[in-house]
Protein backbone atom coordinates (compact mmCIF):
# COMPACT_ATOMS: atom_id res chain seq x y z
CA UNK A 1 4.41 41.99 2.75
CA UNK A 2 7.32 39.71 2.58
CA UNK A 3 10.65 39.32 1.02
CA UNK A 4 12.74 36.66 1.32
CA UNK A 5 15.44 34.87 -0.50
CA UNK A 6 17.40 31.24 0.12
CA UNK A 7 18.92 27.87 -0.66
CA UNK A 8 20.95 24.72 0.00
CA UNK A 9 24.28 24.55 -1.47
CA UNK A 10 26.45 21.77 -0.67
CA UNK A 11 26.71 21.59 2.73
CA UNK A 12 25.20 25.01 4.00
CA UNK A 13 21.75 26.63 3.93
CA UNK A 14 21.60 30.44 3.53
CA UNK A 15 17.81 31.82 4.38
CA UNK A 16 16.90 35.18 4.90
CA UNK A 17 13.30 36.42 5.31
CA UNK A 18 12.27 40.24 6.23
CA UNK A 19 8.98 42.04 7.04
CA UNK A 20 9.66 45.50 5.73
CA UNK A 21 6.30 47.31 7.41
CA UNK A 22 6.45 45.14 10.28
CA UNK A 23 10.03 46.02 11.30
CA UNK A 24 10.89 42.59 11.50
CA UNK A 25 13.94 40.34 10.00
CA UNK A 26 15.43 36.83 10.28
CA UNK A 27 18.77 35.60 9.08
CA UNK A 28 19.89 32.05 9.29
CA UNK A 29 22.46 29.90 8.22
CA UNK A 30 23.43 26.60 9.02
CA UNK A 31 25.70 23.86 8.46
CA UNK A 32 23.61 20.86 6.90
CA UNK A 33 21.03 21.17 4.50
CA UNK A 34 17.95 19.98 6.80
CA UNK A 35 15.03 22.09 5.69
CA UNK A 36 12.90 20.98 8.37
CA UNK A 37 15.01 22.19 11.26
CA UNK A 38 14.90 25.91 9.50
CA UNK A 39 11.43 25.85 8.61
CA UNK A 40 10.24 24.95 12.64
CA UNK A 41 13.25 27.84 13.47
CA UNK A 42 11.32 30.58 10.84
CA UNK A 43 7.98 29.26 12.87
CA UNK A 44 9.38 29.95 16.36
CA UNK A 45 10.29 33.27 15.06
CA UNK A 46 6.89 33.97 13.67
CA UNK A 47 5.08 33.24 16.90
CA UNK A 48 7.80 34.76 19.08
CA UNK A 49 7.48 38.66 16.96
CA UNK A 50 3.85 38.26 15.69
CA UNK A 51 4.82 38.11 11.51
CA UNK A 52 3.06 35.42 9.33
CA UNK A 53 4.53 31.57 8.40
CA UNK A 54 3.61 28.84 7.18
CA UNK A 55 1.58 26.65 8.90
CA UNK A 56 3.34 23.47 10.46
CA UNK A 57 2.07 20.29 8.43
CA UNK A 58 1.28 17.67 10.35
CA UNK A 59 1.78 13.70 8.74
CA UNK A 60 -0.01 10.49 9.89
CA UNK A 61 2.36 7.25 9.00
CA UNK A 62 0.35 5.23 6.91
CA UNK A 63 -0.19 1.37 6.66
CA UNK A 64 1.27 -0.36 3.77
CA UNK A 65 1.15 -3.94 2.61
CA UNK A 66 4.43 -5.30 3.09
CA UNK A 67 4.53 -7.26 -0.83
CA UNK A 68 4.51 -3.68 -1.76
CA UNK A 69 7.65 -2.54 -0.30
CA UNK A 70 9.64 -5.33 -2.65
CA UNK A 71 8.67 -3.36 -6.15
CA UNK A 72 10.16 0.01 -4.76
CA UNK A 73 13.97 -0.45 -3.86
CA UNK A 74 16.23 0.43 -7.02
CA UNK A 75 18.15 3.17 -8.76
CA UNK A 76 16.29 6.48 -10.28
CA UNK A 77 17.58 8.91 -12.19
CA UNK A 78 16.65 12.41 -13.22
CA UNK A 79 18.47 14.99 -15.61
CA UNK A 80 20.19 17.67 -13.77
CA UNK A 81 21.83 20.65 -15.03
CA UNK A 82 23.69 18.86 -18.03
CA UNK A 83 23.93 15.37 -15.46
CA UNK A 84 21.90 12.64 -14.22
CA UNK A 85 21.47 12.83 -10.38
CA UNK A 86 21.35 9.29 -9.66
CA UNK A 87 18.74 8.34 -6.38
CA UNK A 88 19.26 5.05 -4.86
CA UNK A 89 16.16 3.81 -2.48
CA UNK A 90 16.98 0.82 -0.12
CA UNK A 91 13.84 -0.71 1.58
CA UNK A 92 13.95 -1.62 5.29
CA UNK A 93 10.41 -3.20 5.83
CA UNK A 94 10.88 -3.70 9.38
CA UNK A 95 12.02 -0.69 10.45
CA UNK A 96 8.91 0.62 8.25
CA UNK A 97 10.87 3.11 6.02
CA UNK A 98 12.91 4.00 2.98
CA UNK A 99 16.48 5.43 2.65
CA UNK A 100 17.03 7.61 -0.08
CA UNK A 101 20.16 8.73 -1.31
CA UNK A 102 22.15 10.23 -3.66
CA UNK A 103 25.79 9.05 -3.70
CA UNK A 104 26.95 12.48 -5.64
CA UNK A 105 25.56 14.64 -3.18
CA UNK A 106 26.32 12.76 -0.49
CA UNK A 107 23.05 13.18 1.22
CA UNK A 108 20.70 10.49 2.57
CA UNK A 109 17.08 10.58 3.25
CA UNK A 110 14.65 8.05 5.04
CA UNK A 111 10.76 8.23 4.07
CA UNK A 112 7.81 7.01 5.92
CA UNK A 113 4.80 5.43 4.26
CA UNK A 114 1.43 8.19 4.33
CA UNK A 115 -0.72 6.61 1.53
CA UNK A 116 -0.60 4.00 -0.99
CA UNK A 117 2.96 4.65 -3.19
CA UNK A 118 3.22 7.83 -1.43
CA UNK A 119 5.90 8.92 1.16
CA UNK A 120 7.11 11.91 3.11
CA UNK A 121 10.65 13.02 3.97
CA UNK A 122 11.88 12.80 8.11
CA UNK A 123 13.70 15.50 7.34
CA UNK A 124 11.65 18.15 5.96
CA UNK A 125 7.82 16.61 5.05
CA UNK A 126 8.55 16.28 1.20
CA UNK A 127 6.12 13.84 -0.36
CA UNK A 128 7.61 11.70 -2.90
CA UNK A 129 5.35 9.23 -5.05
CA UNK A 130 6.26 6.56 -6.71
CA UNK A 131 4.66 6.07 -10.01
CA UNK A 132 3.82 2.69 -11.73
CA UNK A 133 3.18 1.17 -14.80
CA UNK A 134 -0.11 0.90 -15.16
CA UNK A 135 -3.22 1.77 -12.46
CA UNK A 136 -2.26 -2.53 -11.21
CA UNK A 137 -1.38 -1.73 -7.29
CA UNK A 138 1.06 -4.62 -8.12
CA UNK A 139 2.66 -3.02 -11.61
CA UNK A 140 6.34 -2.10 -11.73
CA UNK A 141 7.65 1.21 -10.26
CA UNK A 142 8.53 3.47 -13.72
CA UNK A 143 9.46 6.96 -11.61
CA UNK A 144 9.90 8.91 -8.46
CA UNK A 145 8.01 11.72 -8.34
CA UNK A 146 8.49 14.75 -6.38
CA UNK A 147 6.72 18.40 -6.69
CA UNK A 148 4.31 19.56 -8.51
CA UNK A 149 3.60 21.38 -11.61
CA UNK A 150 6.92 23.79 -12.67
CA UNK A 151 8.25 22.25 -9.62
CA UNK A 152 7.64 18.84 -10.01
CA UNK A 153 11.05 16.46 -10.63
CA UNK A 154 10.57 13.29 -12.08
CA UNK A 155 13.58 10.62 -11.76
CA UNK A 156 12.99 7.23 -13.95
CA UNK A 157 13.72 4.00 -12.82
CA UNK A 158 17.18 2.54 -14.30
């Protein structure tokens, strides 16, 4: 048994996670809004006191053909409250990654490559997939895709 309750907000992360019939509690808040860093501090936790996390995910950085990186750089947007959050993706082919970021928020990500149109987050593992038209590996990019299901955020290409 678990309880547990947290989020970003700009700038900050608030987490809190307790294990009533274990005895066990842990509290943190930070400065930034890098879920990564949080989730590997909840892990050390778990392994330090014996209580259950999730399991670290590991990510191989996949191959992609560099003709493909030319289709994915643009502006996406994707409704937000009663806004557009605007996502702007810059390609740097060498370097072998994507930048992400949102000028509103003020936050930046980079991506690596894992399969085909699919990428994860540096920061915190997040696959995002980027969704043409058509099932042509060469088609235009329509969306960003992120999530799944109830959770899954969709931001169209302007």
């Amino acid at each position: 048994l678990a309880y547990s309750h947290g989020r970003p907000d700009e700038g900050f992360v608030a987490n809190v996670v307790m294990w009533p019939n274990r005895g066990r509690g842990i509290a943190i808040l930070s400065n930034g809004v890098a879920g990564g860093l949080l989730q590997e501090i909840v892990r050390g936790f778990a392994e330090e006191y014996g209580v259950p996390s999730a399991p670290r995910t590991e990510k191989q950085v996949g191959a992609i053909d560099a003709a493909a990186w030319a289709g994915l750089a643009g502006r996406y947007g994707r409704p937000s409250a009663r806004d557009t959050l605007m996502l702007d993706v810059t390609v740097d082919a060498a370097a072998g990654l994507l930048t992400m970021s949102s000028p509103v928020q003020r936050r930046t990500m980079q991506l690596l490559p894992l399969k085909g149109d699919t990428f994860f987050s540096l920061a915190n593992g997040g696959e995002w997939t980027f969704e043409r038209d058509g099932s042509t590996p060469g088609a235009p990019v329509k969306a960003l895709v992120t999530g799944t299901g109830r959770g899954r955020s969709v931001a169209l290409r302007r």
